[in-house]
C-alpha atoms as a PDB file:
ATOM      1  CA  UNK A   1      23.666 -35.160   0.202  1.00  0.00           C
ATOM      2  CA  UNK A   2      21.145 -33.297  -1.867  1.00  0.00           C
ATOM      3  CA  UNK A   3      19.789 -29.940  -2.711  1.00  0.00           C
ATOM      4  CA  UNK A   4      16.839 -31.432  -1.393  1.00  0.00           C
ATOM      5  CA  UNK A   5      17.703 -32.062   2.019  1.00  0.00           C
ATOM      6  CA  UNK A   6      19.407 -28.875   2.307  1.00  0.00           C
ATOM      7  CA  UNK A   7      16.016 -26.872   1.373  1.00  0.00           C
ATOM      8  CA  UNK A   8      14.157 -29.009   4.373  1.00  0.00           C
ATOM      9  CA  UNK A   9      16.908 -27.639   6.784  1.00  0.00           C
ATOM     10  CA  UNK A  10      16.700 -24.010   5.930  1.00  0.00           C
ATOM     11  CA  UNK A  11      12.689 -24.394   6.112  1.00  0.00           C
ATOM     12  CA  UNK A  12      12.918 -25.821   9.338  1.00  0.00           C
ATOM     13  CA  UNK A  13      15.568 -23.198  10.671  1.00  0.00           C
ATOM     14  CA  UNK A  14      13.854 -20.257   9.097  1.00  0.00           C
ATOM     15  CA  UNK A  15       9.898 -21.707  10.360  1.00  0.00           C
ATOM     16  CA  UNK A  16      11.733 -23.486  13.701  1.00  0.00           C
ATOM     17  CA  UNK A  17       8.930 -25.967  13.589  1.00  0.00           C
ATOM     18  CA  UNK A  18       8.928 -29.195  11.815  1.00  0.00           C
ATOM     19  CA  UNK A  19       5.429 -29.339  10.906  1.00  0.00           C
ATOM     20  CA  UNK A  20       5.598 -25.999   9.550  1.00  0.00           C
ATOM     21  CA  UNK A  21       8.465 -26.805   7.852  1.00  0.00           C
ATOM     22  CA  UNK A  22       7.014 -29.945   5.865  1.00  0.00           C
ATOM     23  CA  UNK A  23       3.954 -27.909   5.137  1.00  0.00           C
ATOM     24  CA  UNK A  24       5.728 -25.066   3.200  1.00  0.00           C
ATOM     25  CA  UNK A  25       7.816 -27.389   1.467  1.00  0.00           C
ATOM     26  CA  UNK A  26       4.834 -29.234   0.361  1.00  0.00           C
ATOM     27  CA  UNK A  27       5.742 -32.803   1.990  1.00  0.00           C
ATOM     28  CA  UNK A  28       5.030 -34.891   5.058  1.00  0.00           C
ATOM     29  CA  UNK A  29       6.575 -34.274   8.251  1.00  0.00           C
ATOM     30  CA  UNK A  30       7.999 -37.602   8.216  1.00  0.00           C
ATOM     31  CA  UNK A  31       9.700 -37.395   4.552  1.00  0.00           C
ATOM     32  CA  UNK A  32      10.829 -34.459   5.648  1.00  0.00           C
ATOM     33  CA  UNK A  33      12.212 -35.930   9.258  1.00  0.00           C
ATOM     34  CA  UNK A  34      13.429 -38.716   7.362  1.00  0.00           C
ATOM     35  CA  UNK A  35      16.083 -36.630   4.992  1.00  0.00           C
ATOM     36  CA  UNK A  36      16.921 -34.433   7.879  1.00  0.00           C
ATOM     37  CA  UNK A  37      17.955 -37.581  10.053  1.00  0.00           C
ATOM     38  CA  UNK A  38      19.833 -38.948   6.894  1.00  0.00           C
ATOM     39  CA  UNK A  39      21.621 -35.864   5.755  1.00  0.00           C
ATOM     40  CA  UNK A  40      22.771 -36.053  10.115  1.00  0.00           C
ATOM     41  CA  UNK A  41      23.938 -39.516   9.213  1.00  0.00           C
ATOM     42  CA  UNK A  42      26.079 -38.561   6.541  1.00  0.00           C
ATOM     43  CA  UNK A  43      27.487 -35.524   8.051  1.00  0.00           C
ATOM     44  CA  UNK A  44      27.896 -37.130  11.263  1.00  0.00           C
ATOM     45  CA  UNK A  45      26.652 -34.261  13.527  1.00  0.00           C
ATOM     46  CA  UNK A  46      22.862 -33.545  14.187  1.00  0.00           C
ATOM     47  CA  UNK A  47      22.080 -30.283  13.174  1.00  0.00           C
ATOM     48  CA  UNK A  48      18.775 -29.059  15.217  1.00  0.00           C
ATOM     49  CA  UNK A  49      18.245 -29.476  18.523  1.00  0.00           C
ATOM     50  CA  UNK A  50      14.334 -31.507  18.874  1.00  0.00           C
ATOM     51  CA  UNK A  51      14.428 -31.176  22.984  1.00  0.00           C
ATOM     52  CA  UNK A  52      14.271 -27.532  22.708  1.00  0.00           C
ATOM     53  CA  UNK A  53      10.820 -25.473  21.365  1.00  0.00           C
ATOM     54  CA  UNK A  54      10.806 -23.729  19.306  1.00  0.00           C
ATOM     55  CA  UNK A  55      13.638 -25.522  16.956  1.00  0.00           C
ATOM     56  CA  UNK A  56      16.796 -24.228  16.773  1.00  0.00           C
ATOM     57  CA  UNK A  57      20.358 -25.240  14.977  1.00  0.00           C
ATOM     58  CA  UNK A  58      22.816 -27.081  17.601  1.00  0.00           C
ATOM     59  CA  UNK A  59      26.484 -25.368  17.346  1.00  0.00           C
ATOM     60  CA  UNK A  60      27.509 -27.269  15.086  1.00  0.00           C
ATOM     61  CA  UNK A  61      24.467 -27.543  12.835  1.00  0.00           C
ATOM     62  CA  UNK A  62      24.888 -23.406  12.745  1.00  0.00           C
ATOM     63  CA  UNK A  63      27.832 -24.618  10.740  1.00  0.00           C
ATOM     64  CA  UNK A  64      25.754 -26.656   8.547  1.00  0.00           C
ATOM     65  CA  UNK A  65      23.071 -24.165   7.679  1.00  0.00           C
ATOM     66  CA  UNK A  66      25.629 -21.212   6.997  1.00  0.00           C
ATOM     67  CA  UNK A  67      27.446 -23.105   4.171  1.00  0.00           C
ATOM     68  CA  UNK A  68      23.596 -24.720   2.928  1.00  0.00           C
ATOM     69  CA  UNK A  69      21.827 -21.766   2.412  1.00  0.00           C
ATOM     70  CA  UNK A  70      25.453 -20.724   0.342  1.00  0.00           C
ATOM     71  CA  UNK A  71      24.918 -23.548  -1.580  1.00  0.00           C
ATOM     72  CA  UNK A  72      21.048 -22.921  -2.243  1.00  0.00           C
ATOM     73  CA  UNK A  73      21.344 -19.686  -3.574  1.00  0.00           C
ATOM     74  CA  UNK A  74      23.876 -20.792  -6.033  1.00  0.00           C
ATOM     75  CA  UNK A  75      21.545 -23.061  -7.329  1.00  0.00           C
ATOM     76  CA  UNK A  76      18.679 -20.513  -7.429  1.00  0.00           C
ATOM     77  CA  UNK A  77      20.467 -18.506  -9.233  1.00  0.00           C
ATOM     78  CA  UNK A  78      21.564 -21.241 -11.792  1.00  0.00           C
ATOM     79  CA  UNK A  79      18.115 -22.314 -11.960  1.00  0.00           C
ATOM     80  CA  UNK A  80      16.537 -18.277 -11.796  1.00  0.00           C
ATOM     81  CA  UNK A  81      18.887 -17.574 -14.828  1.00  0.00           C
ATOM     82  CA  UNK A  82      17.891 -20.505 -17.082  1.00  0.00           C
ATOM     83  CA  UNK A  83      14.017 -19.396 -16.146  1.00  0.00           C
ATOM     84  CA  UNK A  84      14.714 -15.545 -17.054  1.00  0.00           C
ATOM     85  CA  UNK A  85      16.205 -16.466 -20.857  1.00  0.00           C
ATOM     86  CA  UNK A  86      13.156 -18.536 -21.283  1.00  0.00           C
ATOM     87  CA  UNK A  87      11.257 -15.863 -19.845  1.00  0.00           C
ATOM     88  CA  UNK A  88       9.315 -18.536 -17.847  1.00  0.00           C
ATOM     89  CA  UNK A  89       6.833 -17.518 -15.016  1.00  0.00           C
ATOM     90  CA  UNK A  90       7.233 -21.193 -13.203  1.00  0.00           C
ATOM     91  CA  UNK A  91       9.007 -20.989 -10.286  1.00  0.00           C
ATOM     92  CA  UNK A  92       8.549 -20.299  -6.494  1.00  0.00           C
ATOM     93  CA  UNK A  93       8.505 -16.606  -6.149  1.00  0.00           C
ATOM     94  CA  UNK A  94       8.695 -15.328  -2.397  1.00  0.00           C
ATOM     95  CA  UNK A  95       7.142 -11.949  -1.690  1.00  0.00           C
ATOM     96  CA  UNK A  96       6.705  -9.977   1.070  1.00  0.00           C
ATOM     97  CA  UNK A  97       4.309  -7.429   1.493  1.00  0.00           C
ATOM     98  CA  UNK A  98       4.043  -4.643   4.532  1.00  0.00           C
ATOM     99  CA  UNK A  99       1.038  -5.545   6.687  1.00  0.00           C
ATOM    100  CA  UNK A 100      -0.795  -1.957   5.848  1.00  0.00           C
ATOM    101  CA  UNK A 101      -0.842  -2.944   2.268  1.00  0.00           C
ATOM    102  CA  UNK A 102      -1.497  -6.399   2.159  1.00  0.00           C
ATOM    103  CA  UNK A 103      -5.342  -6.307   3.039  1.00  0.00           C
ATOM    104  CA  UNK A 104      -6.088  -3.476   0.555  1.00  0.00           C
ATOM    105  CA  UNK A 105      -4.206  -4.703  -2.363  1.00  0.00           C
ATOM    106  CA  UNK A 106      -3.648  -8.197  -2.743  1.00  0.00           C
ATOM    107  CA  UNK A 107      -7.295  -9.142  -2.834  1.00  0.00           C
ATOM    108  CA  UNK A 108      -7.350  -7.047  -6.011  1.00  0.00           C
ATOM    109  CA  UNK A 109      -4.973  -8.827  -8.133  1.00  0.00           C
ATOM    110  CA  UNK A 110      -4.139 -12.242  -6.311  1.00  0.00           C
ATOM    111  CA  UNK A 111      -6.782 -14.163  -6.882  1.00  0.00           C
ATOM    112  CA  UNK A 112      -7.041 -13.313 -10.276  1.00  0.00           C
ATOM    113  CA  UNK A 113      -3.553 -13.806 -10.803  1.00  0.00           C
ATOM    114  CA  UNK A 114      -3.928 -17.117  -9.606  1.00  0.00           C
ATOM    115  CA  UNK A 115      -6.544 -18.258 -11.693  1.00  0.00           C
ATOM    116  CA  UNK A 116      -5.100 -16.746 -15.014  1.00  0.00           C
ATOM    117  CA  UNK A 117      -1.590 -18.418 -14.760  1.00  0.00           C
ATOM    118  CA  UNK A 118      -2.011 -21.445 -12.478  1.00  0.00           C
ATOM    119  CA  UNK A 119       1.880 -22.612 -13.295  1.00  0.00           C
ATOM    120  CA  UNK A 120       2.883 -19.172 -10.755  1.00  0.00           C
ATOM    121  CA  UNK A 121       3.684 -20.206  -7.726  1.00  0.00           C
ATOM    122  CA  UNK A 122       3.794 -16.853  -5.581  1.00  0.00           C
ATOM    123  CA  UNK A 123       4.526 -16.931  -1.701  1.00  0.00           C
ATOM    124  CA  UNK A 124       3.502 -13.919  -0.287  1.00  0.00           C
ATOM    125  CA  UNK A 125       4.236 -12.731   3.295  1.00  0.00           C
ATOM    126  CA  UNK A 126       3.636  -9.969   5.039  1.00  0.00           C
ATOM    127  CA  UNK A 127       6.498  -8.321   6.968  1.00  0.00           C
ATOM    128  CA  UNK A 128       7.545  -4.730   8.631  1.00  0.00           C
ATOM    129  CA  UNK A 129      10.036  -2.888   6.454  1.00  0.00           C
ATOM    130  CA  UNK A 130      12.885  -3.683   8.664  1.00  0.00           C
ATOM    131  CA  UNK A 131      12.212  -7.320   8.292  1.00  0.00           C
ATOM    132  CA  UNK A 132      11.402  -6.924   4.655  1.00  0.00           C
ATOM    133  CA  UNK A 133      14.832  -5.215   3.788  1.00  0.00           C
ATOM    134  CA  UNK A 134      16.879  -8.221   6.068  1.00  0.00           C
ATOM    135  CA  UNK A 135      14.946 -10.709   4.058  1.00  0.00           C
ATOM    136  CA  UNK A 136      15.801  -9.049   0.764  1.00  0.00           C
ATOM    137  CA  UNK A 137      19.381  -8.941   1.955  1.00  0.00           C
ATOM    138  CA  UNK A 138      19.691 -12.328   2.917  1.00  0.00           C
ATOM    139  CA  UNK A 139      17.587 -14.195  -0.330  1.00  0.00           C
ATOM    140  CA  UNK A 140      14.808 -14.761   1.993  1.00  0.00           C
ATOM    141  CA  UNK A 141      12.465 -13.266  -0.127  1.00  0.00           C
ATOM    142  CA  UNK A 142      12.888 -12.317  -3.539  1.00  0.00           C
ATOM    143  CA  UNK A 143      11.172  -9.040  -4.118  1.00  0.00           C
ATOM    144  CA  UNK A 144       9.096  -6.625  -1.274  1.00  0.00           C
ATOM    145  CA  UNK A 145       6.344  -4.801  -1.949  1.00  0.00           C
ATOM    146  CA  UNK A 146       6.432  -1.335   0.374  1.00  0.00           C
ATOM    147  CA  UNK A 147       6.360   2.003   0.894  1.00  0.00           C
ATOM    148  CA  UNK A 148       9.264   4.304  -0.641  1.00  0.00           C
ATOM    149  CA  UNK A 149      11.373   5.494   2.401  1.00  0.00           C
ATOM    150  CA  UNK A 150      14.638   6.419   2.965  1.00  0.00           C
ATOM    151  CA  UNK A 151      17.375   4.006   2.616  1.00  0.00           C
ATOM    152  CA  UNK A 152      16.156   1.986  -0.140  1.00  0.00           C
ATOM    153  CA  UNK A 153      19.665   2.766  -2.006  1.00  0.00           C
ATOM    154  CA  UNK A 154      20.886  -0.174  -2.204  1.00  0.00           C
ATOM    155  CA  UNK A 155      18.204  -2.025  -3.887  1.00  0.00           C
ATOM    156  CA  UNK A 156      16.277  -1.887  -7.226  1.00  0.00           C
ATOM    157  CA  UNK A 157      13.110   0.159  -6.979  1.00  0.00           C
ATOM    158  CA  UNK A 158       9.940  -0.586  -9.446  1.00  0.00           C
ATOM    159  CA  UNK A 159       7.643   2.019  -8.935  1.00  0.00           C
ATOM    160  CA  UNK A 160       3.295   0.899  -8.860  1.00  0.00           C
ATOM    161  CA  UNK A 161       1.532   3.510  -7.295  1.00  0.00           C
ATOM    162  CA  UNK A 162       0.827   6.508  -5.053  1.00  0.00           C
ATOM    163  CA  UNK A 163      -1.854   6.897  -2.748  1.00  0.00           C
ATOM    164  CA  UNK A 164      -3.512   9.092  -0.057  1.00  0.00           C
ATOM    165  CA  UNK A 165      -3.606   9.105   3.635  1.00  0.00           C
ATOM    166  CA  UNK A 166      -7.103   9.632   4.974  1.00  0.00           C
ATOM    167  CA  UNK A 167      -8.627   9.997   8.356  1.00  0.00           C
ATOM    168  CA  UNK A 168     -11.205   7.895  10.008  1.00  0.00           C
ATOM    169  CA  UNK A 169     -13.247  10.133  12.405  1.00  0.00           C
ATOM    170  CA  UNK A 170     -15.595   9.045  14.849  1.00  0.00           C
ATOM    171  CA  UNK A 171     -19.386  10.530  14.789  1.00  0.00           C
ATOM    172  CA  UNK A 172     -19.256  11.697  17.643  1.00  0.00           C
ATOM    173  CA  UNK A 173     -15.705  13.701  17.346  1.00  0.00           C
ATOM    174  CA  UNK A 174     -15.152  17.047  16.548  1.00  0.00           C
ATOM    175  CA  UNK A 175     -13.576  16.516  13.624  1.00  0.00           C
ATOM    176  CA  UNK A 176     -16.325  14.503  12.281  1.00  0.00           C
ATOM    177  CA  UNK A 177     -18.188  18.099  11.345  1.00  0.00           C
ATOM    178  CA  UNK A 178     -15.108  19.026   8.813  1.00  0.00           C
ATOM    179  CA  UNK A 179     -14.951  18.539   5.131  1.00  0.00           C
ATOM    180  CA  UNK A 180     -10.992  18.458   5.598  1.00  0.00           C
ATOM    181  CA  UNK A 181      -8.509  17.541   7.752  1.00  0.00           C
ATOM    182  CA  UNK A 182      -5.434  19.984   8.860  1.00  0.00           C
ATOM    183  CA  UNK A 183      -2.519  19.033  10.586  1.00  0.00           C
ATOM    184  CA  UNK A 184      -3.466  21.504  12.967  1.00  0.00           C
ATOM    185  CA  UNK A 185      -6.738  20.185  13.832  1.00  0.00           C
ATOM    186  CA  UNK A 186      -5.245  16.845  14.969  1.00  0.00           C
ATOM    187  CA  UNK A 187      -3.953  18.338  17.970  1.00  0.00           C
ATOM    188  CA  UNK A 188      -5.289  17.310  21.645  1.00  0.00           C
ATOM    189  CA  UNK A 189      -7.420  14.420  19.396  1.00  0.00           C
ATOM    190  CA  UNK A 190      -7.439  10.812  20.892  1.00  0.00           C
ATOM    191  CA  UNK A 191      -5.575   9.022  17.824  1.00  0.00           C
ATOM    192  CA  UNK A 192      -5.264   5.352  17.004  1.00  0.00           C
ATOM    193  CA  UNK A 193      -2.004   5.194  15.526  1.00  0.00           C
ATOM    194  CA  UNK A 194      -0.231   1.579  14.682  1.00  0.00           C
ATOM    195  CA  UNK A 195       2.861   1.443  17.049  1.00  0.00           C
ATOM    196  CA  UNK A 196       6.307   2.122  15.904  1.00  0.00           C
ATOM    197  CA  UNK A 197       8.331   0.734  13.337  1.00  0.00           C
ATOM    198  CA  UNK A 198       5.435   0.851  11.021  1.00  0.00           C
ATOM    199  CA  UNK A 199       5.979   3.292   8.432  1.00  0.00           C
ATOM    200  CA  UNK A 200       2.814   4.176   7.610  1.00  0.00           C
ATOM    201  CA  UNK A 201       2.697   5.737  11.390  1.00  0.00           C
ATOM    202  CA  UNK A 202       6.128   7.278  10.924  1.00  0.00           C
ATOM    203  CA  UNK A 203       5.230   8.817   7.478  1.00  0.00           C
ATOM    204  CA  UNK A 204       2.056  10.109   9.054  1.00  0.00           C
ATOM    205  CA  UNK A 205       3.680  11.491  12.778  1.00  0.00           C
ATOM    206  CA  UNK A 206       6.600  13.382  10.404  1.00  0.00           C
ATOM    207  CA  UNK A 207       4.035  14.980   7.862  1.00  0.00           C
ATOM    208  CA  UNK A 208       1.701  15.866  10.706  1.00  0.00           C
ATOM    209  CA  UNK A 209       4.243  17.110  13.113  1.00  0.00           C
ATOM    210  CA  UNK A 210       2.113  14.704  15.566  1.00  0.00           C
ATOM    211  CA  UNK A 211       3.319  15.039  19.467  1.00  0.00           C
ATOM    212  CA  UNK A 212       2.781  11.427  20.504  1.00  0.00           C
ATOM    213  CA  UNK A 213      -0.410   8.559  20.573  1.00  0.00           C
ATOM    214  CA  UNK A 214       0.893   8.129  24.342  1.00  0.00           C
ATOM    215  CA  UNK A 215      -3.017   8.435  25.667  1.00  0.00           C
ATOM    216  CA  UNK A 216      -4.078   5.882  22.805  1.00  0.00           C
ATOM    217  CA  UNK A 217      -1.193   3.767  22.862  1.00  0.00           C
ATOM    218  CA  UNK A 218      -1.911   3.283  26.871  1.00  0.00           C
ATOM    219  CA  UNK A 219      -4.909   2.420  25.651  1.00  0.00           C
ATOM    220  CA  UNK A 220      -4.184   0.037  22.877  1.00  0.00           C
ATOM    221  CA  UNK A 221      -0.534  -1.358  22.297  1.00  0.00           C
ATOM    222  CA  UNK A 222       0.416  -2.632  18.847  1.00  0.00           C
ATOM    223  CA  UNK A 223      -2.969  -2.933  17.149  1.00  0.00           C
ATOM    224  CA  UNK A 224      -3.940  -2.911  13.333  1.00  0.00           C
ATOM    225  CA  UNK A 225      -5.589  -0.532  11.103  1.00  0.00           C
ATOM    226  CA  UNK A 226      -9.188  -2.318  11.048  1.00  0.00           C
ATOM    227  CA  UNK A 227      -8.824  -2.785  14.566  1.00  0.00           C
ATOM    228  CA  UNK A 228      -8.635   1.010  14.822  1.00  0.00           C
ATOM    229  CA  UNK A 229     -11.464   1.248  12.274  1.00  0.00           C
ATOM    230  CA  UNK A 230     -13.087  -0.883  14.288  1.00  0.00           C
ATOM    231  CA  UNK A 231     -13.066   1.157  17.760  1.00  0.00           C
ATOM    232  CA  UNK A 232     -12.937   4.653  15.842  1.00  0.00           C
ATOM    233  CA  UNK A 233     -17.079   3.603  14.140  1.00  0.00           C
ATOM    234  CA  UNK A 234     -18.229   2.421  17.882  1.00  0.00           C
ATOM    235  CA  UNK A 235     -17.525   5.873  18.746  1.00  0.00           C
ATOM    236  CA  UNK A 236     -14.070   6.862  19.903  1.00  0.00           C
ATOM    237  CA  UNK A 237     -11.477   8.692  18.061  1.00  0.00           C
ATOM    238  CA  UNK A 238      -9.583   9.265  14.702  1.00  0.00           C
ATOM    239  CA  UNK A 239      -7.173   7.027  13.104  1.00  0.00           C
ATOM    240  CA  UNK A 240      -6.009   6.586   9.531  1.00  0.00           C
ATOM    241  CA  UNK A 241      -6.339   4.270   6.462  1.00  0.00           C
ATOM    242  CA  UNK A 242      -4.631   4.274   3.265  1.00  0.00           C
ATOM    243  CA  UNK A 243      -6.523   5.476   0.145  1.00  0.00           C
ATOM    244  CA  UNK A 244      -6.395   1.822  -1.394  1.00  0.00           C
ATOM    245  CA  UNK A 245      -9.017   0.757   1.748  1.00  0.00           C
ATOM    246  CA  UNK A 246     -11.897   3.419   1.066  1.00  0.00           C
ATOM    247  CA  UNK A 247     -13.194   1.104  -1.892  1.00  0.00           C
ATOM    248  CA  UNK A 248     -13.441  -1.685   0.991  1.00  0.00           C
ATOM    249  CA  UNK A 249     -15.734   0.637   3.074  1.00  0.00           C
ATOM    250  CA  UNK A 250     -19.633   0.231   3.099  1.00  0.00           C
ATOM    251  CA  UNK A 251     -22.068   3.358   2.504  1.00  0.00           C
ATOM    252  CA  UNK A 252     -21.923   3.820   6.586  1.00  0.00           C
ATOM    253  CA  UNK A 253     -18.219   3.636   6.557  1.00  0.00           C
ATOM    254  CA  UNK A 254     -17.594   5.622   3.985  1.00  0.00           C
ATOM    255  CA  UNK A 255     -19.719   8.154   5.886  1.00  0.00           C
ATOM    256  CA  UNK A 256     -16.288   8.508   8.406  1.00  0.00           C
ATOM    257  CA  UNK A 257     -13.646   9.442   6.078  1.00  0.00           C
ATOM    258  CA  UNK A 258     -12.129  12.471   6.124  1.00  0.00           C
ATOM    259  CA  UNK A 259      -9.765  13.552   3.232  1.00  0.00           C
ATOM    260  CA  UNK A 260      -6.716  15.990   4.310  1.00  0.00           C
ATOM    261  CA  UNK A 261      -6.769  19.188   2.962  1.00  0.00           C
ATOM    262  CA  UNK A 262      -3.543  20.184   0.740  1.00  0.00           C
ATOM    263  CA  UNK A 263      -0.739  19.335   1.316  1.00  0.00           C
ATOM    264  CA  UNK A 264      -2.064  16.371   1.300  1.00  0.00           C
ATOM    265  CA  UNK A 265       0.049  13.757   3.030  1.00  0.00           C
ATOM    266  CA  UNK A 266       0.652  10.474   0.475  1.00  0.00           C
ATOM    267  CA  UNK A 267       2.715   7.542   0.342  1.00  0.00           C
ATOM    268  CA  UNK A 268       4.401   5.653  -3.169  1.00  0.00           C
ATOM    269  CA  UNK A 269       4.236   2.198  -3.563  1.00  0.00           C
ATOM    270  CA  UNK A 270       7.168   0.286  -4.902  1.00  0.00           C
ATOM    271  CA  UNK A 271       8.785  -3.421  -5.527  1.00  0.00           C
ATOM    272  CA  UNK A 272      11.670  -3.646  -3.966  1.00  0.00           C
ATOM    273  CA  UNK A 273      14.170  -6.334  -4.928  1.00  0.00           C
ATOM    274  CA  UNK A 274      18.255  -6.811  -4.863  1.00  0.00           C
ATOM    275  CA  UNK A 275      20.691  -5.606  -6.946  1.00  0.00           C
ATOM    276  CA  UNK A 276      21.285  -8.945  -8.530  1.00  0.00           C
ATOM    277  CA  UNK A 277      17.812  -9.825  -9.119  1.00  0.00           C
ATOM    278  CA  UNK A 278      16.947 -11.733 -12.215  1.00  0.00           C
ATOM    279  CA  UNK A 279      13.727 -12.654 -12.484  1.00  0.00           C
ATOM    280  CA  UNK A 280      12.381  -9.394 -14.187  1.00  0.00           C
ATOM    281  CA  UNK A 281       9.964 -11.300 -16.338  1.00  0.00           C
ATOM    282  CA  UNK A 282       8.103 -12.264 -13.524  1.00  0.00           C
ATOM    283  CA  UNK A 283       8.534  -9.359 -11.774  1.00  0.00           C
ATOM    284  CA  UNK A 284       7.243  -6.850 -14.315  1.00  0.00           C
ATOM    285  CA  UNK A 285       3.969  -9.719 -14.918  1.00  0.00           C
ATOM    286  CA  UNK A 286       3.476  -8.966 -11.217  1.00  0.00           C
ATOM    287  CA  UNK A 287       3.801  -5.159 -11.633  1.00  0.00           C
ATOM    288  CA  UNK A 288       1.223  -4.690 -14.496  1.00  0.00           C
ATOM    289  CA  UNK A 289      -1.123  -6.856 -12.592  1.00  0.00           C
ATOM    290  CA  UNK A 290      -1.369  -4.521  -9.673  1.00  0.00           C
ATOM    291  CA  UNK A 291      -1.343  -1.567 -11.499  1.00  0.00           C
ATOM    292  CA  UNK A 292      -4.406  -3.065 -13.716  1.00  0.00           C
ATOM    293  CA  UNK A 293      -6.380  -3.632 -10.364  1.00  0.00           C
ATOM    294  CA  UNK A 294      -6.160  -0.422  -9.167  1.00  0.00           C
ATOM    295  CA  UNK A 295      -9.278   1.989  -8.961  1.00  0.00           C
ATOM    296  CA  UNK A 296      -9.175   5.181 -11.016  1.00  0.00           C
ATOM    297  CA  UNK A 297      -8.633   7.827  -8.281  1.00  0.00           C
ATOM    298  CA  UNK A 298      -5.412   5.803  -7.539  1.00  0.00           C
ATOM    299  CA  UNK A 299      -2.396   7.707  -9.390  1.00  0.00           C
ATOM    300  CA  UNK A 300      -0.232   4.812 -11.018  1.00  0.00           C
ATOM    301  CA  UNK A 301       3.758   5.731 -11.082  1.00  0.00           C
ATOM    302  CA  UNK A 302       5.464   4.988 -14.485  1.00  0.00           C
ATOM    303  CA  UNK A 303       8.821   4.361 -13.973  1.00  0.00           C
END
């Protein structure tokens, strides 16, 4: 038995797919087949179920997986601690990243990043905050990069930046004539808001005092910000971006943002990682990065 093997089962359990599984772990399906059949051998049970799609752990290899990914984070630790003294940036570093930040920011510093210090290897993955803050709780990731909310106690908070919301008004909607936007003013509008469980629509429906997107959600369920951009510039509605996308935006585009008047509603940025986190090094590398690629009319939060 090896740490090894035990790393292909937890990819395959987490991914439920075996050719997803020897993908992320940067082998062949068969290698990775092969070890999982061997480690069976050995243990004398199989521990994932191949009739059924997707994947998934037999009874007994539930067992099996519980007491791995024990074992695994031991190790990672170990191996985490040995990397921090050295202050080393090597090492797989798992991030995940809500999905109305991701398009806006990591462009701005990944690639670079990437370039500059080939010997990173950063995993990014983009996640609701519920998700996010199980992952964090369970190892799956090791740090989060979302916006400050309530019930963030029990982790570590690393503060990058703060940023406006801003509305995206359709030329042909009344709202399109305004320099700013009120709270007031949103009311009876058709808006394009992302469904729930996304905290950039809960932040947004609690500063706003917003009714309900019943009419638009009937319209639209689930969605994404540019898909919303998307149907707001052929001509129907308001919906809102984050401050971080208006440098995106071409000349025309820019042409249907709407700032809010004050108060004007904003959201902070943060890393988010566990109490026993270790890897600060890295971390903080990460940290400065983003905050270098910012524009200028985005504040930066010092901690």
């Amino acid at each position: 038995m090896t740490l090894q093997q035990l790393e292909y089962v937890m990819a395959v359990y987490r991914l439920k797919h075996f050719a997803k599984a020897a993908d992320y772990c940067d082998v062949t399906q068969p290698t990775l087949s092969s070890m999982i059949q061997k480690l069976e051998d050995e243990l004398g049970v199989k521990i994932f179920d191949r009739k059924r799609q997707p994947i998934r752990p037999t009874p007994a290899g539930m067992t099996v997986i519980e007491e791995a990914w024990k074992v695994i984070n031991r190790a990672k630790k170990l191996k985490q601690t040995v990397e921090e003294e050295r202050q080393s940036l090597t090492g797989t570093f798992n991030v995940g990243v809500l999905p109305t930040i991701a398009p806006y920011l990591i462009p701005r510093f990944f690639p670079q990043l990437m370039n500059e210090h080939p010997e990173m290897d950063i995993r990014i993955t983009e996640m609701k905050t519920e998700g996010m803050l199980k992952a964090l709780r369970s190892g799956g990731i090791d740090a989060g990069i979302l916006a400050q909310v309530e019930g963030l106690e029990e982790l570590n908070i690393t503060p990058l930046y703060r940023e406006q919301f801003m509305g995206y008004v359709a030329e042909n909607d009344p709202l399109y004539k305004k320099e700013y936007i009120k709270p007031a003013d949103l009311s009876g509008e058709f808006l394009w808001l992302l469904d729930e469980g996304h905290c950039f629509r809960d932040q947004l429906v609690k500063f706003c005092q917003l009714k309900s997107a019943a009419r638009s959600k009937r319209s639209y369920n689930l969605g994404s910000i540019e898909t919303f951009m998307r149907i707001v510039e052929h001509g129907k509605g308001v919906t809102f971006i984050p401050q971080l996308a208006v440098s995106q935006l071409s000349t025309e585009q820019h042409a249907l943002v709407r700032p809010f008047a004050h108060p004007v509603p904003t959201r902070d940025i943060v890393f988010a990682t566990s109490k026993n986190f270790i890897r600060h090094t890295l971390l903080n590398k990460l940290a400065a990065c983003i905050k270098d690629s910012l524009p200028k009319d985005v504040q930066k939060i010092e901690e």
